[in-house]
Protein backbone atom coordinates (compact mmCIF):
# COMPACT_ATOMS: atom_id res chain seq x y z
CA UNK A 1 49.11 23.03 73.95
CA UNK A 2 49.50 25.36 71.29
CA UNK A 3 52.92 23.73 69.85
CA UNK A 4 50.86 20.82 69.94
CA UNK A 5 48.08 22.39 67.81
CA UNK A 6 50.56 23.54 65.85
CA UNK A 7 52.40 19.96 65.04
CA UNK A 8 49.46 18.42 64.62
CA UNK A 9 48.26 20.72 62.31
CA UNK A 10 51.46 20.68 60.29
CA UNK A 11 51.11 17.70 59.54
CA UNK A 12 47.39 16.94 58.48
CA UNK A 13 47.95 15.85 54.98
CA UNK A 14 44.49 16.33 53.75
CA UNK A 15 44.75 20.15 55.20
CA UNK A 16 48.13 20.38 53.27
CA UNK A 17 46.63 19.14 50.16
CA UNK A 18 43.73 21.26 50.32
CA UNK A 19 45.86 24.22 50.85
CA UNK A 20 48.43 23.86 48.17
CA UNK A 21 45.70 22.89 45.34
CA UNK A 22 44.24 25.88 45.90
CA UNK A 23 47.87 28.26 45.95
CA UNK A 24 48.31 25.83 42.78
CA UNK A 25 44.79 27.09 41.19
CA UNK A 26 45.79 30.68 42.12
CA UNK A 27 48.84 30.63 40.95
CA UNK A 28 48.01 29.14 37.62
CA UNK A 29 44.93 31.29 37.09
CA UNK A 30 46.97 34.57 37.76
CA UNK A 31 49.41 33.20 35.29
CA UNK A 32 46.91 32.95 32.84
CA UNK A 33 44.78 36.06 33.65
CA UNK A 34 44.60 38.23 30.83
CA UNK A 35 44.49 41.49 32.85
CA UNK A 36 41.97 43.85 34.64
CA UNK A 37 39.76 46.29 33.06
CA UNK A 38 40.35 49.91 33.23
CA UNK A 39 39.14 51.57 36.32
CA UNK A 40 36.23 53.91 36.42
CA UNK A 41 33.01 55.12 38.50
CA UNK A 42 31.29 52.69 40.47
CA UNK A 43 27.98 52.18 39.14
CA UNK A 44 24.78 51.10 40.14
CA UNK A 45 22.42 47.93 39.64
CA UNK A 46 21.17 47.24 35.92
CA UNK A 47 21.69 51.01 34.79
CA UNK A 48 25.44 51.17 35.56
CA UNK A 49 27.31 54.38 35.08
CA UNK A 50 24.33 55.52 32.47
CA UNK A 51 22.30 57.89 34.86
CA UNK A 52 25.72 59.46 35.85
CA UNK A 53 26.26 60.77 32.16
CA UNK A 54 23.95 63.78 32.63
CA UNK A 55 23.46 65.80 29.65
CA UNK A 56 26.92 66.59 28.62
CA UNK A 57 28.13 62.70 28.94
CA UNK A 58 31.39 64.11 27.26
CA UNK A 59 32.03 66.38 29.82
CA UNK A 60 31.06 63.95 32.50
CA UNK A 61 34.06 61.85 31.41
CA UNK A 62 36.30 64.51 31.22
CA UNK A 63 35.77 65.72 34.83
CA UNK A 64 36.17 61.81 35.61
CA UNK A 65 39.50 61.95 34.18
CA UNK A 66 41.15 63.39 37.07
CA UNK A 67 40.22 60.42 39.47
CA UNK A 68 40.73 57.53 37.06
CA UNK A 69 42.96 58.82 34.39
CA UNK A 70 42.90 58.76 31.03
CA UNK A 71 41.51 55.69 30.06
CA UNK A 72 38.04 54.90 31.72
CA UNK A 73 36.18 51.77 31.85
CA UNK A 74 32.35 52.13 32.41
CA UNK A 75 29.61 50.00 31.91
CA UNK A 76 25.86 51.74 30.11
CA UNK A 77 23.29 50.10 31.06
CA UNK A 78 24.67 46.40 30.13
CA UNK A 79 27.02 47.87 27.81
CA UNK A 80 30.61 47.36 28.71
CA UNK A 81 32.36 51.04 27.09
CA UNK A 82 36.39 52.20 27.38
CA UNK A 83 36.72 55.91 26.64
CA UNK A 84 40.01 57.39 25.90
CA UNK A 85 40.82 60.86 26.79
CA UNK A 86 44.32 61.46 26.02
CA UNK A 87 46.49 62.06 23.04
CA UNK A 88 48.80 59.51 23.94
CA UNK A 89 46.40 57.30 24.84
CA UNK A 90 44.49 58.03 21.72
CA UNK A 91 47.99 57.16 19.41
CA UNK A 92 48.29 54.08 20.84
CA UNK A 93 44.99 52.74 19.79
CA UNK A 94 44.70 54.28 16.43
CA UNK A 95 48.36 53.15 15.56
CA UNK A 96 48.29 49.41 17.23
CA UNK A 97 44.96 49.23 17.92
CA UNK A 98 43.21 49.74 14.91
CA UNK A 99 41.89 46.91 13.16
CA UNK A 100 40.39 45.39 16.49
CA UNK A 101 38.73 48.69 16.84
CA UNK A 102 37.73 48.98 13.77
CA UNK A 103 34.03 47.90 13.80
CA UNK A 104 30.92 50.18 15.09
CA UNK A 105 28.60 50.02 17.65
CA UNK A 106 25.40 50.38 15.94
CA UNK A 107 22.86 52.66 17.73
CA UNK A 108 19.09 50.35 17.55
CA UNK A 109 17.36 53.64 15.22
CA UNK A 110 20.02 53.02 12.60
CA UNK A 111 18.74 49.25 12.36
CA UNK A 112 15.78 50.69 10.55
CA UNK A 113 15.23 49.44 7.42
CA UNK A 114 18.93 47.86 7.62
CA UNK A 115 20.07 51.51 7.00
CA UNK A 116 23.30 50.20 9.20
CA UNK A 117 24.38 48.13 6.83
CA UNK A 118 24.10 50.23 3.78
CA UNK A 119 25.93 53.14 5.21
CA UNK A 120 29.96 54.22 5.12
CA UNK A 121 29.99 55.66 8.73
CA UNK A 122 27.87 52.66 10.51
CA UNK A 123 28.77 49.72 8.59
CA UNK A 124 30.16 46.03 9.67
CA UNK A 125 34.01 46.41 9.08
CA UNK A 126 34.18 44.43 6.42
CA UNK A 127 34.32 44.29 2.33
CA UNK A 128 31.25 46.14 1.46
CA UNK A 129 32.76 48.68 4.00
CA UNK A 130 35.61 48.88 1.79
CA UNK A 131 34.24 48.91 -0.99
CA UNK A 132 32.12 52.15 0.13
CA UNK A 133 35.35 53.50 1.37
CA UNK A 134 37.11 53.36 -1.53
CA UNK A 135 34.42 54.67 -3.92
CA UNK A 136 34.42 58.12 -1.44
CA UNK A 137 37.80 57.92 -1.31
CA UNK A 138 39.53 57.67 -4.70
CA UNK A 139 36.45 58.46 -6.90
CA UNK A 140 34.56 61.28 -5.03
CA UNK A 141 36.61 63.34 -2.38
CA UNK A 142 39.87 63.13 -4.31
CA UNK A 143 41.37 66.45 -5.28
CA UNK A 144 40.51 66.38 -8.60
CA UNK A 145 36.76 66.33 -8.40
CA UNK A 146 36.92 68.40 -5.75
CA UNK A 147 38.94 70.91 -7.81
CA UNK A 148 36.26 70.25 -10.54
CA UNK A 149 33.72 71.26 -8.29
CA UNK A 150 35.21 74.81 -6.94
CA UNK A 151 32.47 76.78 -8.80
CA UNK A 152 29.63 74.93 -7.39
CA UNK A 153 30.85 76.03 -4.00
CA UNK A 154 31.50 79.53 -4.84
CA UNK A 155 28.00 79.94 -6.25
CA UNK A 156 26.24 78.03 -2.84
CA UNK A 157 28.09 80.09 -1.01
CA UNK A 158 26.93 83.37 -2.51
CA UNK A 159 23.41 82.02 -2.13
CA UNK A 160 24.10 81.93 1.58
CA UNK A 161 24.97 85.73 1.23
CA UNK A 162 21.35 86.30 -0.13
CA UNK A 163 19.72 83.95 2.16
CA UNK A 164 21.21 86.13 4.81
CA UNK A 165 20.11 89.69 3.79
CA UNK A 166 16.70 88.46 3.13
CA UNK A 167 16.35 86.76 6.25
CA UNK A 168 17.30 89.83 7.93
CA UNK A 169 14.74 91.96 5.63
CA UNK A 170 12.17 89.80 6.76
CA UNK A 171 12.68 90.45 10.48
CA UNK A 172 12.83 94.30 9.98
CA UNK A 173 9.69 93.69 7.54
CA UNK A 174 8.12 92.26 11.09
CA UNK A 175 9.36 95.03 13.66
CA UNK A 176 12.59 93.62 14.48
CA UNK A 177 15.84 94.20 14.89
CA UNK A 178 17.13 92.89 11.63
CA UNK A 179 18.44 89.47 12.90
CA UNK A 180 19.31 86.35 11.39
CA UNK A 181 19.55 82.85 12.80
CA UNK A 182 22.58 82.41 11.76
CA UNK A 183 22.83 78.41 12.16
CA UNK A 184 19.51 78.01 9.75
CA UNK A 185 21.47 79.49 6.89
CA UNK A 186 24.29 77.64 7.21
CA UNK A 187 22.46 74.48 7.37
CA UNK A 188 20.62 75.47 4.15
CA UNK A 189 24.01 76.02 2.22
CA UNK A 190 25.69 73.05 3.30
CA UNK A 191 22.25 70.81 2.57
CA UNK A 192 22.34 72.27 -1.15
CA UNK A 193 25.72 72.37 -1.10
CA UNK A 194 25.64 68.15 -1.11
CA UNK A 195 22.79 68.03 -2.82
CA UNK A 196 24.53 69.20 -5.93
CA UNK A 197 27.56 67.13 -5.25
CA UNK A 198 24.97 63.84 -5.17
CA UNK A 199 22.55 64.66 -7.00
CA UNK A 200 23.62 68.28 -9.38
CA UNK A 201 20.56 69.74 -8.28
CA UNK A 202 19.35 72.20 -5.74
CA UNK A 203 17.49 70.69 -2.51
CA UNK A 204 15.99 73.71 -1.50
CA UNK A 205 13.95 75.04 -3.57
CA UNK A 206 10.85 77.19 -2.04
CA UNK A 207 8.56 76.23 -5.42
CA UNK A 208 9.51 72.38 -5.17
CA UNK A 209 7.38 70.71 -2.27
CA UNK A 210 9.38 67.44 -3.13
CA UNK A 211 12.50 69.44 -2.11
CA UNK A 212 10.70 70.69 1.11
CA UNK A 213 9.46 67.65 2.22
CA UNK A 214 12.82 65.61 1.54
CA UNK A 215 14.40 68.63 3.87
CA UNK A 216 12.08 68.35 6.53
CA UNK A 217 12.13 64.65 6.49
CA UNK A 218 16.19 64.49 6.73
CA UNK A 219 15.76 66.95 9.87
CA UNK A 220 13.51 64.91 11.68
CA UNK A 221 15.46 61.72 11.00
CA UNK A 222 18.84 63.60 12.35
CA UNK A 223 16.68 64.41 15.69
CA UNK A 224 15.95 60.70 15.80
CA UNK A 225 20.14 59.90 15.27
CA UNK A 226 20.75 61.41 18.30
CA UNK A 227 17.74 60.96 20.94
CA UNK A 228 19.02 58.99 24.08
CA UNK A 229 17.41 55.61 23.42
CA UNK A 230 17.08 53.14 26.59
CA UNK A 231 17.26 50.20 24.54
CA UNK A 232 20.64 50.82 22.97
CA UNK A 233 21.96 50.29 26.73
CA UNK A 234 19.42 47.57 27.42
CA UNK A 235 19.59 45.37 24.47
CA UNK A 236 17.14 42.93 25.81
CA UNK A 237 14.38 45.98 25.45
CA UNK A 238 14.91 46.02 21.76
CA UNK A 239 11.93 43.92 20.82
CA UNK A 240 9.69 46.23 22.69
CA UNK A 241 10.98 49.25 21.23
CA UNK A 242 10.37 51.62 24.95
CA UNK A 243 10.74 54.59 23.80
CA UNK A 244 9.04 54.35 20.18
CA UNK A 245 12.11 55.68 18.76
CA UNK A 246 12.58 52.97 16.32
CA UNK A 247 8.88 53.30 14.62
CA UNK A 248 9.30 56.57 14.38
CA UNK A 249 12.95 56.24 12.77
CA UNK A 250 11.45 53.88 9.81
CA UNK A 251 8.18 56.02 9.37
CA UNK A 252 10.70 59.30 8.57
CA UNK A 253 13.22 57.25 7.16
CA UNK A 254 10.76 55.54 4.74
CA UNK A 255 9.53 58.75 3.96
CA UNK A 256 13.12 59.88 2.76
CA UNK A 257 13.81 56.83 1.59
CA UNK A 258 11.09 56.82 -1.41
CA UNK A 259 12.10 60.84 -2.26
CA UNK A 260 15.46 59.99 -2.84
CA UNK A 261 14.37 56.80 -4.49
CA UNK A 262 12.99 59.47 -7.05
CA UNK A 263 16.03 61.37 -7.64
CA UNK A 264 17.34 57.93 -8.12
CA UNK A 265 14.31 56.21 -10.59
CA UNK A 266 15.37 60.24 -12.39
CA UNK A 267 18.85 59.35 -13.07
CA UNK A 268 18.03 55.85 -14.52
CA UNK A 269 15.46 56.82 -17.39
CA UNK A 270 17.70 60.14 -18.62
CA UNK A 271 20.58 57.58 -18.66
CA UNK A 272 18.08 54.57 -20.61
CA UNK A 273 16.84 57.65 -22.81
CA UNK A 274 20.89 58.15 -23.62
CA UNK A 275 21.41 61.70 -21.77
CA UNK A 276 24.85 61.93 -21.02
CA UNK A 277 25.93 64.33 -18.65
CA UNK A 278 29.16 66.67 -18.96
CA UNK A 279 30.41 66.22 -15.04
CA UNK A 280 29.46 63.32 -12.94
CA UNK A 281 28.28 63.51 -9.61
CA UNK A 282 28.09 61.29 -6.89
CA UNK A 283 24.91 59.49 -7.53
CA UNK A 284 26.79 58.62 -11.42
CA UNK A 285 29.71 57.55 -9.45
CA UNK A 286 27.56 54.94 -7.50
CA UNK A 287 25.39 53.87 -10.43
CA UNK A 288 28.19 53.40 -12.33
CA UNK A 289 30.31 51.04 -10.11
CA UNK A 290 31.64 47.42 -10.98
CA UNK A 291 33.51 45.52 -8.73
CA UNK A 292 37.16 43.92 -9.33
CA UNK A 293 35.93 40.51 -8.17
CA UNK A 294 38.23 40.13 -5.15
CA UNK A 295 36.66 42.26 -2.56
CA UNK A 296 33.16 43.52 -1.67
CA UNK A 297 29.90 43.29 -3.99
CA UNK A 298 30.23 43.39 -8.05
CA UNK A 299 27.97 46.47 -7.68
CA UNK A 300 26.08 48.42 -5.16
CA UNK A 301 21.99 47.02 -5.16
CA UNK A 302 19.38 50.37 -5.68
CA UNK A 303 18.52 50.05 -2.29
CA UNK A 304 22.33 51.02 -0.87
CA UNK A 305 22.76 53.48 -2.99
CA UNK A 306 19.66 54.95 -1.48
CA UNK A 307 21.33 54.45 1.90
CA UNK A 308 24.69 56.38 0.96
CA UNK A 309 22.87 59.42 -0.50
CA UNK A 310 20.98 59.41 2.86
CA UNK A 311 24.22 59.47 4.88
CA UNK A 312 25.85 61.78 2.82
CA UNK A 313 23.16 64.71 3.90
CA UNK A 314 23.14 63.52 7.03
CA UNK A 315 27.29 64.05 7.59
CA UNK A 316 27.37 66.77 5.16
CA UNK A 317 25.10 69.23 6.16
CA UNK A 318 25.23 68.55 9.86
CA UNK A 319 28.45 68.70 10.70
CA UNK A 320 29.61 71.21 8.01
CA UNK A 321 26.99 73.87 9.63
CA UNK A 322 27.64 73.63 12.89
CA UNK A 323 31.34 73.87 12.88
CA UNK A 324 31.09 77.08 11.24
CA UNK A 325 28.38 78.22 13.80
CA UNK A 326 30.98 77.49 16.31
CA UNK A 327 33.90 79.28 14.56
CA UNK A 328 31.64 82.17 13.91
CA UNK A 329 30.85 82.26 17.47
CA UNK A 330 34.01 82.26 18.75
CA UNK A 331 35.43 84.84 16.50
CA UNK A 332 32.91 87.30 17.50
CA UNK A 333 33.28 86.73 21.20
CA UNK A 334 37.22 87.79 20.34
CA UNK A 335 36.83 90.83 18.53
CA UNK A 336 40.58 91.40 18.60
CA UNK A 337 41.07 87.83 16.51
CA UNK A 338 38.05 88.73 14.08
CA UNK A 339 39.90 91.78 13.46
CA UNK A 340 43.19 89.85 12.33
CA UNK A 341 41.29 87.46 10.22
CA UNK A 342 39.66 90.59 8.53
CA UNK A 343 42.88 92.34 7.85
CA UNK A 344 44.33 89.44 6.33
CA UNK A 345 40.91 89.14 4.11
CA UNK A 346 41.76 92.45 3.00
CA UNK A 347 45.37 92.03 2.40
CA UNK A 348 45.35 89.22 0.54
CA UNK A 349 42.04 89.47 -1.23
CA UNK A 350 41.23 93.14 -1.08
CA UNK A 351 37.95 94.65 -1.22
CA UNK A 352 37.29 94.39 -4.95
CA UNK A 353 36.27 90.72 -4.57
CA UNK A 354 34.97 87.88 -3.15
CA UNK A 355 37.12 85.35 -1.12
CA UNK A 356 38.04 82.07 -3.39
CA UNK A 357 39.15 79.07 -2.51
CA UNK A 358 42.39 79.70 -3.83
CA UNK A 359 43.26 82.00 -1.79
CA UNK A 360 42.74 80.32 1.48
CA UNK A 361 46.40 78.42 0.90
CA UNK A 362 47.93 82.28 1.59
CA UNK A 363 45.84 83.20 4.61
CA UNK A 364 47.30 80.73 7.71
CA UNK A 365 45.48 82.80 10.07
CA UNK A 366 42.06 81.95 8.68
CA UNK A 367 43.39 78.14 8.72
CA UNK A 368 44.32 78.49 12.43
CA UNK A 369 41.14 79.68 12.94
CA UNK A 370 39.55 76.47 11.61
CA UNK A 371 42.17 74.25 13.64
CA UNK A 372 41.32 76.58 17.23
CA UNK A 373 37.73 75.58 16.14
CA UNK A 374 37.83 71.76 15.54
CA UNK A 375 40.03 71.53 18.76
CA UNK A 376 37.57 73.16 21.15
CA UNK A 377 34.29 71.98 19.15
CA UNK A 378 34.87 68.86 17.52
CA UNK A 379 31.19 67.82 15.69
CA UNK A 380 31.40 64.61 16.66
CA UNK A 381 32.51 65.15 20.15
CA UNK A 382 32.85 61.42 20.95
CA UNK A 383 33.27 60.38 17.25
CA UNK A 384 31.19 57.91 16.35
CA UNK A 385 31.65 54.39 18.56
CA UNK A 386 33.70 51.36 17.90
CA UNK A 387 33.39 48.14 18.40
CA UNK A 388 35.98 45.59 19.80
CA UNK A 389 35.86 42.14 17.24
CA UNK A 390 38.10 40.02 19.49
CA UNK A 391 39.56 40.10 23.07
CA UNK A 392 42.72 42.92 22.91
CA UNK A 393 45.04 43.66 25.34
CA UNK A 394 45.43 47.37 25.49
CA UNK A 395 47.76 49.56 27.68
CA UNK A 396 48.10 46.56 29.81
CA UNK A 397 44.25 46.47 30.24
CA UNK A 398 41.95 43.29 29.37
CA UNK A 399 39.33 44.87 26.67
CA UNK A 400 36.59 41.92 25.99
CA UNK A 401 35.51 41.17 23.11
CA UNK A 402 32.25 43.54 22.29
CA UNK A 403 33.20 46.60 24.04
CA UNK A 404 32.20 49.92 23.21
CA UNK A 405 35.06 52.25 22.75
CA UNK A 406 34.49 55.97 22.90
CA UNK A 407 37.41 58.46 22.13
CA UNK A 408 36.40 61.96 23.61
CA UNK A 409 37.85 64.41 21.10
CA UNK A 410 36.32 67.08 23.20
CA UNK A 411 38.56 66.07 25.93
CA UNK A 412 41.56 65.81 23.90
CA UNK A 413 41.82 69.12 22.79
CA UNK A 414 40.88 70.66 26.38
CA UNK A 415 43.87 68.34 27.72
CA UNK A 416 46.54 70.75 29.31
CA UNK A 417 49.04 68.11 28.66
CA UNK A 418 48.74 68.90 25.23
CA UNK A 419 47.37 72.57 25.05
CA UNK A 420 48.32 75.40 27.09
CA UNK A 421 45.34 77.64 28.45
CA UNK A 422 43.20 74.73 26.65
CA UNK A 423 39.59 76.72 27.52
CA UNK A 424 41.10 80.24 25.71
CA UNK A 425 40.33 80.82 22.00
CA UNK A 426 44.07 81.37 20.67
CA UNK A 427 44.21 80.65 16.71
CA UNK A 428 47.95 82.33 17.23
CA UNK A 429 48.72 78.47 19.14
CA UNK A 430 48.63 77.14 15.31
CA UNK A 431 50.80 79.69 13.81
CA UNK A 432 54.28 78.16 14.49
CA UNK A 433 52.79 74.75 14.59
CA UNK A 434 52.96 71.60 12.30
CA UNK A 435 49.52 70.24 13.73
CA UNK A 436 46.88 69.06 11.57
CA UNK A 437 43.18 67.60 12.02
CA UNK A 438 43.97 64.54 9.10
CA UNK A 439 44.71 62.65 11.83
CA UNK A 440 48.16 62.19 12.31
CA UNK A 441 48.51 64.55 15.14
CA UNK A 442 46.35 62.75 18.03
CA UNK A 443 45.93 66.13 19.82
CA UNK A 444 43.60 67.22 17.27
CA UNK A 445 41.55 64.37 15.84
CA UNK A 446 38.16 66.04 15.09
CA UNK A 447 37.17 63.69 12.55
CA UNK A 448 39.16 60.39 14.21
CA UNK A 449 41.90 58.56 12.50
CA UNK A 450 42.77 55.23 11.37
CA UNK A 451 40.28 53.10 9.02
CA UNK A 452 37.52 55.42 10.57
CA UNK A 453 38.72 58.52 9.90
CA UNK A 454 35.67 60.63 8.75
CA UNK A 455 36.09 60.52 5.04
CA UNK A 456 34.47 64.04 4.54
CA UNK A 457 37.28 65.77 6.08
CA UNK A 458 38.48 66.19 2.25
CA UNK A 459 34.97 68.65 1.97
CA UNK A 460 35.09 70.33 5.09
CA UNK A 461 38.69 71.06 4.87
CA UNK A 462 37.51 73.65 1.73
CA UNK A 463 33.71 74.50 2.84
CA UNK A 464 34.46 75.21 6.57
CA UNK A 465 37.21 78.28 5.81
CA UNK A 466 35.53 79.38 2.46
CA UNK A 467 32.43 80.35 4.83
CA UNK A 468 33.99 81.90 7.74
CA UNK A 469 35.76 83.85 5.42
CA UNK A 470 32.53 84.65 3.96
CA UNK A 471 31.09 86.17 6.59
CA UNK A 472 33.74 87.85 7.91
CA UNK A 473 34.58 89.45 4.51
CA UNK A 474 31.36 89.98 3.06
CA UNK A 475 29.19 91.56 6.06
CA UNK A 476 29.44 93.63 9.17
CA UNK A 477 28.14 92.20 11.99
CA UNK A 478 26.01 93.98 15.37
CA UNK A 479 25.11 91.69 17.90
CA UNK A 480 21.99 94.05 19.18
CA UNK A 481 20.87 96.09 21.30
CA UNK A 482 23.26 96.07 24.54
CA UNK A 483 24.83 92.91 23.97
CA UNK A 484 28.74 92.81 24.49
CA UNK A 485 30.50 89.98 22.71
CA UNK A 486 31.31 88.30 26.14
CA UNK A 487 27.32 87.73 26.61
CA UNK A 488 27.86 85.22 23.83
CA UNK A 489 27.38 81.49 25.17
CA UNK A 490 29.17 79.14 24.45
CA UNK A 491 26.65 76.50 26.07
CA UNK A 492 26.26 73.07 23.93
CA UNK A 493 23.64 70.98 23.31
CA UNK A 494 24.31 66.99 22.34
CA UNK A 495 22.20 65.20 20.08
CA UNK A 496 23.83 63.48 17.15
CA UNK A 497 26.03 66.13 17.12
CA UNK A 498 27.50 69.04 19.19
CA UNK A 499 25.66 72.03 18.51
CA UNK A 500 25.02 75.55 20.50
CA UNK A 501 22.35 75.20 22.58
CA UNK A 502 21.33 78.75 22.16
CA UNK A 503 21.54 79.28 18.05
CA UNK A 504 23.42 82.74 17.32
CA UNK A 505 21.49 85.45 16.11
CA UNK A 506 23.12 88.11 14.75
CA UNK A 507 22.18 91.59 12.87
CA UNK A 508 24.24 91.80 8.92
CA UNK A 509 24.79 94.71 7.27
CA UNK A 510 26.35 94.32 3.49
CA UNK A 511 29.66 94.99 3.52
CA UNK A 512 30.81 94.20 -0.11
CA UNK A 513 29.45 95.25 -3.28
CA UNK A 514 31.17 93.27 -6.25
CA UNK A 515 30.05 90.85 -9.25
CA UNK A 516 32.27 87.96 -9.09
């Protein structure tokens, strides 16, 4: 019976058909199959991975690196997201990869008011991006104006110094111990600090409520930058608005908006009334632009140039402030390294005067330093998202068209493939090493590479070791009463940014006395 069965069924020709269209379809389709995703986490119904994230989502991903390796696929909410956490994995996109990549995923907030589409960092990839690109680029953050504008940071910076020892007056004025919040006065030299290099004019300015306001205004719209928002990982809850986050974005936005509109509406009558000014700044530089008719807008409307100032305090001040927090922090939790940085102050500089920028070139252990900072506390610990503009095959993986892609930094330079003892301070790592942050060296790409590379990192690359120096040189430092440098945390916080979660507080005493 069953050879029977087994004839007959051999030779059904509708079974044989059926059988072989479908091995046909199969084989065709697999043919044609443009690849799988990248693995990662199972998630759960309409939420996905997103309630997985916890706090620290950049740490989250990290840990998951060990399961799924170092490319992860998740989906947030019903956003489909790729995050890279490797340096090789991180060359291949940013060399081949690039120009898919190189659009952003634009958090809902930043919609306000079209602020998206007015902005350097969040624009469409596209001419107007350029455009913006090359304005900060070749006209701003070139080495020329930024040699032109050495003084200006030289004389913030000593404002800091003040800011500092009257801060610390004011607490012993009050019954304390003396101590200063150290993060507060960084942010207030680095938000002055750009507000003379947009605008040549101080922004904080105790007897100028206009200054005040535009300050307080700028912080709450940072807060807003990065909240959590549900409806940036359910895009169908935009029109709702769940959270409020949106109406709350334009009303402080607006509000900034129409002070810098001032500083603007300031500029255009002194220049109408034919005052002409001896340096430009960066607000001249914008004012000033005409196209070349082949790429981009023949000038930048009022309302962008708005927008740009905007974004330049935002990335400015932010990220300048807290990457010297962190550096700080670290170099008094290793007393031994803020020793070495001290004797070289004092060898190369001396005691007779204050640090310069031009002396920074001779002191490579203050630059590695800077480098052991930006690897274990990028600012932008995921950098800021990308967007894919057309189905790319990557490492052998399908990426859709539309998909987020993260690259962890933080990850990146914790990865022991690349970094030996990758949680340990060491500044000595970067002493016999060729690595640098301008993104060549995907090991260390604190302010990305590519198109996208942050175009600050010009800025930074002179404020960040100019300050640490600073403090190092210019004060001595007691943590308090029965507080050992390991009690330190090094706990983070993530909004928009990385910052401590705890600020540092530490007690100054003057340490230098010279006129410079």
């Amino acid at each position: 019976m069953a050879e029977e069965w087994i004839l007959s069924s051999s030779i059904n020709p509708i079974s044989v058909s059926i059988v072989v269209g479908i091995l046909l379809i199969l084989f065709i389709w697999l043919r044609k199959s443009p690849g799988k995703t990248p693995p990662g986490p199972k998630g759960v119904p309409i939420f996905g991975n997103l309630l997985q994230l916890g706090d620290l989502p950049h740490e989250t991903m990290h840990k998951w690196r060990k399961t799924y390796g170092p490319v992860l696929w998740l989906r947030l909410g019903s956003v489909d997201t790729m995050v890279v956490q490797n340096a090789a994995s991180a060359a291949e996109l940013f060399k081949k990869h690039d120009l898919p990549f190189a659009d952003r995923k634009v958090p809902d907030v930043l919609t306000a008011y079209d602020f998206n589409q007015g902005t350097l960092g969040m624009n469409q990839f596209g001419g107007h991006w350029r455009v913006l690109r090359r304005i900060c680029s070749m006209e701003f953050l070139v080495n020329k104006r930024m040699n032109e504008t050495t003084e200006l940071r030289h004389r913030i910076r000593e404002n800091m110094e003040g800011w500092i020892l009257e801060e610390s007056a004011a607490s012993l004025g009050a019954g304390g111990e003396g101590a200063v919040q150290l993060s507060r006065c960084l942010f207030l030299m680095a938000f002055n600090l750009m507000g003379n290099l947009m605008l040549s004019r101080d922004l904080l300015d105790v007897k100028d409520p206009e200054s005040r306001e535009f300050f307080d205004c700028m912080n709450k719209v940072l807060q807003l930058s990065g909240t959590p928002n549900i409806a940036d990982y359910l895009p169908y809850l935009k029109w709702m608005d769940p959270a409020g986050m949106k109406r709350k974005m334009m009303q402080n936005l607006s509000r900034t908006m129409k002070i810098a509109y001032r500083f603007i509406k300031e500029r255009h009558d002194d220049r109408n009334a034919g005052k002409v000014r001896e340096k430009k700044d960066f607000l001249d530089v914008l004012l000033e632009y005409k196209g070349d008719g082949k790429d981009g807008p023949d000038r930048i409307t009022e309302k962008n140039v708005n927008i740009i100032i905007t974004e330049m305090f935002f990335a400015g001040s932010e990220t300048t402030s807290i990457t010297i927090e962190w550096g700080f922090t670290e170099l008094l939790r290793n007393p031994s390294a803020f020793q070495k940085l001290r004797e070289e102050l004092d060898s190369v500089v001396g005691v007779g005067r204050r640090v310069e920028e031009r002396d920074i070139e001779k002191m490579p252990y203050l630059q590695a330093v800077v480098k052991e900072t930006l690897r274990l506390h990028p600012a932008l610990p995921l950098l800021l998202p990308r967007n894919t503009m057309e189905d790319t095959t990557y490492l052998g993986y399908r990426i859709p068209r539309g998909t987020q892609v993260l690259v962890n930094a933080w990850a990146i330079g914790r990865d022991p493939e690349s970094w030996p003892d990758p949680l340990s301070f060491k500044p000595e790592r970067f002493l016999e090493s060729g690595v640098e942050y301008k993104g060549q060296h995907f090991e260390l790409i604190p302010f990305g590479s590519g198109r996208r590379i942050c175009v600050g990192f010009p800025l930074a690359h002179r404020v960040v070791p100019l300050t640490l120096a600073t403090l190092v040189q210019a004060f001595d430092w007691d943590l308090g009463a029965g507080v050992r440098p390991e009690d330190i945390d090094r706990d983070e916080r993530l909004g928009l940014t990385l910052r401590k979660k705890n600020p540092l507080y530490v007690i100054p005493q003057k340490r230098l006395n010279v006129r410079n």
